[in-house]
PDB file of N, CA and C in Angstrom:
ATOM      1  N   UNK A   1       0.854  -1.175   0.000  1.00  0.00           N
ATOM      2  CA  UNK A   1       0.000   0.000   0.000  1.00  0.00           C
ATOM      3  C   UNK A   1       0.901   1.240   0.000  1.00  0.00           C
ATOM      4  N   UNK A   2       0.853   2.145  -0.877  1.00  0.00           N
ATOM      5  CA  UNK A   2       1.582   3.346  -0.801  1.00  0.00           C
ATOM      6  C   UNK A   2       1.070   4.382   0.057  1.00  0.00           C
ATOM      7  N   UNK A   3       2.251   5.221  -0.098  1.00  0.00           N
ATOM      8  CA  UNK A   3       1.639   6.273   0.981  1.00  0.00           C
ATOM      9  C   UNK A   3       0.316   7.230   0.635  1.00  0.00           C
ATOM     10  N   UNK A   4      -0.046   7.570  -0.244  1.00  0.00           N
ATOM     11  CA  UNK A   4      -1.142   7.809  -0.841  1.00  0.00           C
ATOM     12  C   UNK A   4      -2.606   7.185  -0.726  1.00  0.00           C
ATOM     13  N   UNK A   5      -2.313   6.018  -0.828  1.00  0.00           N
ATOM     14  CA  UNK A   5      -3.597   4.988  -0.643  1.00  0.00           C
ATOM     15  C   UNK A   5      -3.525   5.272   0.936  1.00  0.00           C
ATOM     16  N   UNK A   6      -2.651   4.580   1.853  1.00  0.00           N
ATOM     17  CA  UNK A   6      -2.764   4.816   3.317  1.00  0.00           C
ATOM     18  C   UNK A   6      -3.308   6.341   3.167  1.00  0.00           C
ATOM     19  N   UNK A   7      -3.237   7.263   3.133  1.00  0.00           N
ATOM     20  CA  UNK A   7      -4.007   9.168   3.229  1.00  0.00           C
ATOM     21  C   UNK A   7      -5.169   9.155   2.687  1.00  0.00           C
ATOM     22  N   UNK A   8      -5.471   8.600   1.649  1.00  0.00           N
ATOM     23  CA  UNK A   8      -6.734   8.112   0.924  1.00  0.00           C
ATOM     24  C   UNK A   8      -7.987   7.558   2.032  1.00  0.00           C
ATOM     25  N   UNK A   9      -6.867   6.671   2.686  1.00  0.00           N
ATOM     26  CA  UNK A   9      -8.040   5.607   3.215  1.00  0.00           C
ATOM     27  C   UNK A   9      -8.207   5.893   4.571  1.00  0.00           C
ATOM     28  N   UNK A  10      -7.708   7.006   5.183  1.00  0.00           N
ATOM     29  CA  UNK A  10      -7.894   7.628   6.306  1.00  0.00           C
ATOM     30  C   UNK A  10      -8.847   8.535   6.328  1.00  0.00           C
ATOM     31  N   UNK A  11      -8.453   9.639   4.880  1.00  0.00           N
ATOM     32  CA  UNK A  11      -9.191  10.487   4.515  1.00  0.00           C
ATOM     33  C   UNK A  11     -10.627   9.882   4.820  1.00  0.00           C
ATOM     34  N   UNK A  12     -11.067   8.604   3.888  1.00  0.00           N
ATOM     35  CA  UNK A  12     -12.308   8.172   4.057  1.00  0.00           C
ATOM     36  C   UNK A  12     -12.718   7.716   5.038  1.00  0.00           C
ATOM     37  N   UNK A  13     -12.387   7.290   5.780  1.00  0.00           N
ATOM     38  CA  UNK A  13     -12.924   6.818   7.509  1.00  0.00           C
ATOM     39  C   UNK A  13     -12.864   7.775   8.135  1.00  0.00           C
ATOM     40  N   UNK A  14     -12.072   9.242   8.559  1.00  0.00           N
ATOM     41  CA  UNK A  14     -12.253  10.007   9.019  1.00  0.00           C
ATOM     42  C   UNK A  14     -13.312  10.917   8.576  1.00  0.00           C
ATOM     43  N   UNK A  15     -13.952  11.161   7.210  1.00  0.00           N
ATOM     44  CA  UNK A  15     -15.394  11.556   6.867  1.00  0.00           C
ATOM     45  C   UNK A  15     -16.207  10.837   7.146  1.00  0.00           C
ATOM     46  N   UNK A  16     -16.062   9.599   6.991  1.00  0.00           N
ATOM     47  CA  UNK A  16     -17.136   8.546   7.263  1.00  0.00           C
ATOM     48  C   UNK A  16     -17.787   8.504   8.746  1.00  0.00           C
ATOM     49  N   UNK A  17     -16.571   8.117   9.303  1.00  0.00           N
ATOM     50  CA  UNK A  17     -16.615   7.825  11.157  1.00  0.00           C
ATOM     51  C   UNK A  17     -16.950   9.303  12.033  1.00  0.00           C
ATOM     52  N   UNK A  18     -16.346  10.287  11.384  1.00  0.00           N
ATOM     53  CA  UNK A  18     -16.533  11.479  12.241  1.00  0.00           C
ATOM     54  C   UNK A  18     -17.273  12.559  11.606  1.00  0.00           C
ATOM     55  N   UNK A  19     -18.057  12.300  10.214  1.00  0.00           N
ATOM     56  CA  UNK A  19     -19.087  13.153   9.819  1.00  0.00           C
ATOM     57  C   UNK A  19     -18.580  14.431   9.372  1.00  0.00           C
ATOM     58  N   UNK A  20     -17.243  14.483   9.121  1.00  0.00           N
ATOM     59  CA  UNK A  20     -16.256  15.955   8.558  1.00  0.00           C
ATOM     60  C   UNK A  20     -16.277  16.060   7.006  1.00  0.00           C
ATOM     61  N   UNK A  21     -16.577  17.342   6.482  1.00  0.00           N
ATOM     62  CA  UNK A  21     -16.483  17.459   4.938  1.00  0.00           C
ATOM     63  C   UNK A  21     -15.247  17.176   4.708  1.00  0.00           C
ATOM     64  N   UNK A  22     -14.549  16.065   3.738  1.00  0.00           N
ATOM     65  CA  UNK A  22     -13.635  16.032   3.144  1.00  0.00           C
ATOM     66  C   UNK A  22     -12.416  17.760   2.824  1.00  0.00           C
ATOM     67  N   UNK A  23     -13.340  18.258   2.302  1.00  0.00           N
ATOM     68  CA  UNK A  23     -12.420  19.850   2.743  1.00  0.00           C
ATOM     69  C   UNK A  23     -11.811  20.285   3.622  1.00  0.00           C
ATOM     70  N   UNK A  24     -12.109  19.843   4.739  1.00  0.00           N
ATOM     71  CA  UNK A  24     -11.662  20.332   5.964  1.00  0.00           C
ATOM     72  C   UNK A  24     -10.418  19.971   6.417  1.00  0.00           C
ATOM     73  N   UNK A  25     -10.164  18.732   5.537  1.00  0.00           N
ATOM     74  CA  UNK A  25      -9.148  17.725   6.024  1.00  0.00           C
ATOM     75  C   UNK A  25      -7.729  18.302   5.367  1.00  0.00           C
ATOM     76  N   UNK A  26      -6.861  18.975   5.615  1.00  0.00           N
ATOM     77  CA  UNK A  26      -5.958  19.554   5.427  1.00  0.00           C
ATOM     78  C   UNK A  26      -4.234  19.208   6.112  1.00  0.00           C
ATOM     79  N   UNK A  27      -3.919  18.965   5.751  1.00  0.00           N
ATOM     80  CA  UNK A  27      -2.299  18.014   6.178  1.00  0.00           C
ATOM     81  C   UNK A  27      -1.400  19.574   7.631  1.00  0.00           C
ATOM     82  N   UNK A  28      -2.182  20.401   7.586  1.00  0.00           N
ATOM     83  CA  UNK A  28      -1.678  21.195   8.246  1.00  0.00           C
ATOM     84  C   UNK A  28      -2.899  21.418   9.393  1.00  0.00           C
ATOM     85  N   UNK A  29      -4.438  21.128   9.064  1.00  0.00           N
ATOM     86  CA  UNK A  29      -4.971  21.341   9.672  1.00  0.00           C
ATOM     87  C   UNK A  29      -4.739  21.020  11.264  1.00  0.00           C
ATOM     88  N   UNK A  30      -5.265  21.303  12.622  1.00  0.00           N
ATOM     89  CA  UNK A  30      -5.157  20.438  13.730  1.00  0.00           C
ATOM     90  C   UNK A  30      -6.338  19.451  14.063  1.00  0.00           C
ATOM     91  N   UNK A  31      -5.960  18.130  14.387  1.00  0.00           N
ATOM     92  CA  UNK A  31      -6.753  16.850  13.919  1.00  0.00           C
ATOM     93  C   UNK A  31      -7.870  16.919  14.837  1.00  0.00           C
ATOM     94  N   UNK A  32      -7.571  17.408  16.498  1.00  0.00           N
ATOM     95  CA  UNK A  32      -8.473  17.334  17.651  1.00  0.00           C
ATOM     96  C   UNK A  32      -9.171  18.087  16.788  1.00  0.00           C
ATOM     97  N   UNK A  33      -8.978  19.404  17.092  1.00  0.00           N
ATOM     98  CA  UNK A  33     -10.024  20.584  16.413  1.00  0.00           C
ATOM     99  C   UNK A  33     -10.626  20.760  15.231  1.00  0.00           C
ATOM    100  N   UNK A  34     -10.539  20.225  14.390  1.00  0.00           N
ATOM    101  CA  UNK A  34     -11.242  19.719  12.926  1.00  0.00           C
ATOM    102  C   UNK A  34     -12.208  19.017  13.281  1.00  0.00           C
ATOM    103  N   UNK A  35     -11.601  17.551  13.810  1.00  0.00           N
ATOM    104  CA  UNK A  35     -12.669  16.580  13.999  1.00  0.00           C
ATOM    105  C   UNK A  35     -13.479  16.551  15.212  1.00  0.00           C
ATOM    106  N   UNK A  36     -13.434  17.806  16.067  1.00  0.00           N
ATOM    107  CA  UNK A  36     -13.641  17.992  17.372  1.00  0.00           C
ATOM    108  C   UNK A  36     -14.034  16.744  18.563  1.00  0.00           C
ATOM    109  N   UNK A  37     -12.788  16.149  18.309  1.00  0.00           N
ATOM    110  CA  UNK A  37     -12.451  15.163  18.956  1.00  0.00           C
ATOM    111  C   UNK A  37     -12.372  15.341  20.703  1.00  0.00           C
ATOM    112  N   UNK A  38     -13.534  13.894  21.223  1.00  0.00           N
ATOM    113  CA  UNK A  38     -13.349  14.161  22.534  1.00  0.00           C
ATOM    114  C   UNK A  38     -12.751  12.607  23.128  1.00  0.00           C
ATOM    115  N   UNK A  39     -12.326  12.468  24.216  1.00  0.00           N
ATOM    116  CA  UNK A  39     -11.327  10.962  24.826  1.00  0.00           C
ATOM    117  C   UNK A  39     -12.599  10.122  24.076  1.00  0.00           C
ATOM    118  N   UNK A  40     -14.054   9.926  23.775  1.00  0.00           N
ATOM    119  CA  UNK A  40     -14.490   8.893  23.266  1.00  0.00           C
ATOM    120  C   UNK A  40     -13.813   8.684  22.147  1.00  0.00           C
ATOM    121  N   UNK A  41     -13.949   9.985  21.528  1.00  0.00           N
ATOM    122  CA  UNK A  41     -14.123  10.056  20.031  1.00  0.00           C
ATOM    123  C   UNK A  41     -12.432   9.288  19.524  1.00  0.00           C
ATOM    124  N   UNK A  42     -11.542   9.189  20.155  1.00  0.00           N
ATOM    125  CA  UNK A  42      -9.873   9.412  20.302  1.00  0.00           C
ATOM    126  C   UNK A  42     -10.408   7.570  20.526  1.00  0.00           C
ATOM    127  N   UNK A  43     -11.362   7.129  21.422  1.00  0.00           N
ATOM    128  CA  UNK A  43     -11.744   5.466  21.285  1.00  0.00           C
ATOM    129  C   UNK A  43     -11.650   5.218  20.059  1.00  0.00           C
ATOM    130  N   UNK A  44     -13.162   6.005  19.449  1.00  0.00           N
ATOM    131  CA  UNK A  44     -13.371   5.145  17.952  1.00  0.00           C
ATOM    132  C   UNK A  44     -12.613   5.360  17.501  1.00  0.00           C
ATOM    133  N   UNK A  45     -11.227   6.001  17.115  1.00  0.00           N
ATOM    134  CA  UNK A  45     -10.257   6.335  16.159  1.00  0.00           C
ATOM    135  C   UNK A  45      -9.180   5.505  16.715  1.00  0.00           C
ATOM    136  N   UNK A  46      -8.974   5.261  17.510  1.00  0.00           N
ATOM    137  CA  UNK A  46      -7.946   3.927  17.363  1.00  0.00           C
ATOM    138  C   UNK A  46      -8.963   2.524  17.353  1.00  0.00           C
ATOM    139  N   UNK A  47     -10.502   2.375  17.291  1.00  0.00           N
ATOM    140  CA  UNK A  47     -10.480   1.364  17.087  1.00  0.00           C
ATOM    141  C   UNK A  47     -10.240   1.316  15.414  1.00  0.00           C
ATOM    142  N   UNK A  48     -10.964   2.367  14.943  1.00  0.00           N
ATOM    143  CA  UNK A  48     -11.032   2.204  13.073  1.00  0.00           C
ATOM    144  C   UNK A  48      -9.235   2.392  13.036  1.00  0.00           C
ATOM    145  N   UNK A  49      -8.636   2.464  13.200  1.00  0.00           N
ATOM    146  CA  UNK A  49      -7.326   2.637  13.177  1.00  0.00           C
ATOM    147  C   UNK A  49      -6.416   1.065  12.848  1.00  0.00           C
ATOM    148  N   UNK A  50      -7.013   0.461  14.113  1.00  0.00           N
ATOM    149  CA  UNK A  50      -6.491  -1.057  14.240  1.00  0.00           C
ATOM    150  C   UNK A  50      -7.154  -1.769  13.378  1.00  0.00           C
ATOM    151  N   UNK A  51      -8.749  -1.915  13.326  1.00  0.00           N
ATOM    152  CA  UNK A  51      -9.510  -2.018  12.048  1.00  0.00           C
ATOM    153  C   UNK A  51      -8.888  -2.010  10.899  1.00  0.00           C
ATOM    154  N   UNK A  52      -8.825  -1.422  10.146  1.00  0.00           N
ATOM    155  CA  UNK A  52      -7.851  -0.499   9.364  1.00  0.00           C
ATOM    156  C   UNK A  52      -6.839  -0.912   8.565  1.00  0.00           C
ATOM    157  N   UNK A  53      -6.183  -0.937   9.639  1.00  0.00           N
ATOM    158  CA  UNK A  53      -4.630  -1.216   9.186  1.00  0.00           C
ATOM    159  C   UNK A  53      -3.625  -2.173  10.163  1.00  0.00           C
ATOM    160  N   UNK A  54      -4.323  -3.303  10.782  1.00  0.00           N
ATOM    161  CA  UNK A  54      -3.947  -4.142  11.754  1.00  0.00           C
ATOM    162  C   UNK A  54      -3.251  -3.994  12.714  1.00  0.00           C
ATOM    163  N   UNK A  55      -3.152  -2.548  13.470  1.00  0.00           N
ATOM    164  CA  UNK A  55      -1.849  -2.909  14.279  1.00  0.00           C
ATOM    165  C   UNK A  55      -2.625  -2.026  15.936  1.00  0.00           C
ATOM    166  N   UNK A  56      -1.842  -2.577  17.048  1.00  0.00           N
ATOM    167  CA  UNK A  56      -2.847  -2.161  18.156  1.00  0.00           C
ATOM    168  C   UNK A  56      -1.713  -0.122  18.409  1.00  0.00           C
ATOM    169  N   UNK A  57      -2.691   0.728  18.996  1.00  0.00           N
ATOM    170  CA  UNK A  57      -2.637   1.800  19.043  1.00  0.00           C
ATOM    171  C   UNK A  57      -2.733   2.047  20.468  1.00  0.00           C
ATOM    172  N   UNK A  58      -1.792   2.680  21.257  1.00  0.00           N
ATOM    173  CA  UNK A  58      -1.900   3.120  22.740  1.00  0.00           C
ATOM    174  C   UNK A  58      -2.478   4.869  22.777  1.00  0.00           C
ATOM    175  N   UNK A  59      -2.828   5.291  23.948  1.00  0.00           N
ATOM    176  CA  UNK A  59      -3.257   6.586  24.132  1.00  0.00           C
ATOM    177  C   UNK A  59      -1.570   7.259  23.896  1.00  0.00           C
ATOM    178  N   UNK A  60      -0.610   7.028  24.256  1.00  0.00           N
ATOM    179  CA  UNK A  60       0.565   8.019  23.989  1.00  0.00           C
ATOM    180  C   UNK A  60       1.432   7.836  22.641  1.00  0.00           C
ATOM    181  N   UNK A  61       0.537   7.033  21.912  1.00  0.00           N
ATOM    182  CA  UNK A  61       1.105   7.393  20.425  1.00  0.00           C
ATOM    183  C   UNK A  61       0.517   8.599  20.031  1.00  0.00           C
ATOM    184  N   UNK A  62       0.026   9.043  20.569  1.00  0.00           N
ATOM    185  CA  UNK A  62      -1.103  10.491  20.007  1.00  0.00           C
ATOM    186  C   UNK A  62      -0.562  11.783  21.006  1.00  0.00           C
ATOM    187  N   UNK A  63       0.403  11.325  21.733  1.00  0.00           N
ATOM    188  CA  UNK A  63       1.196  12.761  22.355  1.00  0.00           C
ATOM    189  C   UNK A  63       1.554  13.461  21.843  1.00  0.00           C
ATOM    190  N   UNK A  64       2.375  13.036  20.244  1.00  0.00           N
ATOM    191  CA  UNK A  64       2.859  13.859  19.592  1.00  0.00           C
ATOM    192  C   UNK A  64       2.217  14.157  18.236  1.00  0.00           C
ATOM    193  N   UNK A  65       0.858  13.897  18.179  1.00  0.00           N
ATOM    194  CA  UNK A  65       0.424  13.836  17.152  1.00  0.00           C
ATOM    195  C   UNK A  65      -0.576  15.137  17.135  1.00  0.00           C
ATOM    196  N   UNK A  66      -0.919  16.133  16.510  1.00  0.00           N
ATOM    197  CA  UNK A  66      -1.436  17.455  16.224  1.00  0.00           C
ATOM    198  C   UNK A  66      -1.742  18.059  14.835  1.00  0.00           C
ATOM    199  N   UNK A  67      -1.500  17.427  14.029  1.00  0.00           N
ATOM    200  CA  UNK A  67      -1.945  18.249  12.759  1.00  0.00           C
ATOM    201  C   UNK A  67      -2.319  16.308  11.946  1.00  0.00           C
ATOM    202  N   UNK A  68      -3.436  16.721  10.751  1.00  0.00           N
ATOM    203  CA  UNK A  68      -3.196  15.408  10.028  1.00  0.00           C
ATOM    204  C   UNK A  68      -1.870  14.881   9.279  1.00  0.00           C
ATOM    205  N   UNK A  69      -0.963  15.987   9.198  1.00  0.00           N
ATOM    206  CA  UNK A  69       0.173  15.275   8.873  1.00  0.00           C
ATOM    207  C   UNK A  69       0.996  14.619   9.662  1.00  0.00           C
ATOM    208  N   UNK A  70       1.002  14.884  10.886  1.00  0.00           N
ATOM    209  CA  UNK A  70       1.225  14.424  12.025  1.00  0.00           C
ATOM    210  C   UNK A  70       1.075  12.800  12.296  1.00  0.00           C
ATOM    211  N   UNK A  71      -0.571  12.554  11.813  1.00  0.00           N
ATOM    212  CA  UNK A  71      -1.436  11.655  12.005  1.00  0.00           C
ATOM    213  C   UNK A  71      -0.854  10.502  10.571  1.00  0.00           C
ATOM    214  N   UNK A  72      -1.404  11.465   9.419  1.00  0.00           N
ATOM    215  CA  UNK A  72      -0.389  10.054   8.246  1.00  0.00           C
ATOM    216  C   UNK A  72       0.742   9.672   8.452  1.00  0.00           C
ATOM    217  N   UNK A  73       2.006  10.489   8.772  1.00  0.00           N
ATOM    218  CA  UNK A  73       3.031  10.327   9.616  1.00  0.00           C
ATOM    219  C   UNK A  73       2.833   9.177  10.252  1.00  0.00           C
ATOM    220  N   UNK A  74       2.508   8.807  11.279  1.00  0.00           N
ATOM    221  CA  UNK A  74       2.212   8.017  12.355  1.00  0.00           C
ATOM    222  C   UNK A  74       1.740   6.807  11.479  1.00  0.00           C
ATOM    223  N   UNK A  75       1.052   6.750  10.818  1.00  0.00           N
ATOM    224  CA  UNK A  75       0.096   5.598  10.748  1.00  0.00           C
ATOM    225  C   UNK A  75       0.734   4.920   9.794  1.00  0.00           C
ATOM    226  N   UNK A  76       1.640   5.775   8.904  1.00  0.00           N
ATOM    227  CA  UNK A  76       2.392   5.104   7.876  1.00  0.00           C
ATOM    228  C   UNK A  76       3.969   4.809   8.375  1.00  0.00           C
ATOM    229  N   UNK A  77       4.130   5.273   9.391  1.00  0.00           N
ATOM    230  CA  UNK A  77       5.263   4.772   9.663  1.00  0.00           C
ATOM    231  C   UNK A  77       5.114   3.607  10.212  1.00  0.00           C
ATOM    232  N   UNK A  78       3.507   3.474  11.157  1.00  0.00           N
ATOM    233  CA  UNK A  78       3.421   1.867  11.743  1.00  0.00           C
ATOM    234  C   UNK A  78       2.980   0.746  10.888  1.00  0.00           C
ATOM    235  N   UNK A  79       2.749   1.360  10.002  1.00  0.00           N
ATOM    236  CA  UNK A  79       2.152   0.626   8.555  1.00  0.00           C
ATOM    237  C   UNK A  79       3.653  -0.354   8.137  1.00  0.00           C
ATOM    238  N   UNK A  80       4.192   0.821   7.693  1.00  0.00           N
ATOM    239  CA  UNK A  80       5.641   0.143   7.481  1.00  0.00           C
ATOM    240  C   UNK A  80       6.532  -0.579   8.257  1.00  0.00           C
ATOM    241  N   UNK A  81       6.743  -0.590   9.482  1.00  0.00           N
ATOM    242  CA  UNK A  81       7.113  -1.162  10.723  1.00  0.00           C
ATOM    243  C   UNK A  81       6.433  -2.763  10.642  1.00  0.00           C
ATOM    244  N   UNK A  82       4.973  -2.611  10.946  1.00  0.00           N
ATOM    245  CA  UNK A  82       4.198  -3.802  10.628  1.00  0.00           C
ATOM    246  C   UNK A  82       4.788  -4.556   9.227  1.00  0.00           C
ATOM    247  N   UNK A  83       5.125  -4.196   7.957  1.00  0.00           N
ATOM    248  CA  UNK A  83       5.402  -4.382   6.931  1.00  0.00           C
ATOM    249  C   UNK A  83       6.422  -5.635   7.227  1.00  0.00           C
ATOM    250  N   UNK A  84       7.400  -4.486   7.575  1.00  0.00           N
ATOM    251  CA  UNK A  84       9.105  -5.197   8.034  1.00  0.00           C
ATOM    252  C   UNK A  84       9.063  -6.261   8.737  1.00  0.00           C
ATOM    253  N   UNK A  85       7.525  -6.580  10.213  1.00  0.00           N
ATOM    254  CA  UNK A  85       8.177  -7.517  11.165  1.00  0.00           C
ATOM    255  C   UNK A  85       7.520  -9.140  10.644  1.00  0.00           C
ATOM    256  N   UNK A  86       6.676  -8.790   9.263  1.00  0.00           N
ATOM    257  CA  UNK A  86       5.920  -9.626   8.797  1.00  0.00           C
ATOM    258  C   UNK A  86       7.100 -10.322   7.716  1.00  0.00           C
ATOM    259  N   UNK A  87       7.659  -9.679   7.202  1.00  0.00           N
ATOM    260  CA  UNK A  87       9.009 -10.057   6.302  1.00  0.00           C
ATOM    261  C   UNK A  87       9.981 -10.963   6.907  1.00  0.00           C
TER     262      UNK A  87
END
């Protein structure tokens, strides 16, 4: 899966799951405040997360996470990680 498809397919679960116009979704935007994300909402997003893209998600992977680029960042780096330990 390239990095594109992984942003693609976030893009769409994050409109889907959290009811946000696709517009909004901006690689600079901030992810809490876009998706006005509350500790539930931060649930369903690591469950569609693990869903997703198979891999389990803790509350302090998201310490450093603040903008959606932040967020593809993250998800594609564990994407790839997962990749490697399957090899």
């Amino acid at each position: 899966m390239s990095n594109e498809e992984i942003i693609q397919k976030i893009n769409e679960f994050l409109v889907e799951e959290f009811e946000v116009e696709k517009e909004v979704i901006s690689v600079e935007a901030n992810l809490r405040e876009t998706l006005d994300l509350d500790s539930l909402d931060y649930v369903d997003l690591v469950v569609v997360i693990e869903e997703n893209f198979g891999f389990k998600v803790t509350a302090e992977d998201f310490t450093n996470i603040s903008t959606f680029q932040d967020f593809y960042n993250y998800v594609i780096q564990r994407v790839e990680k997962e990749k490697e330990l399957v090899q």
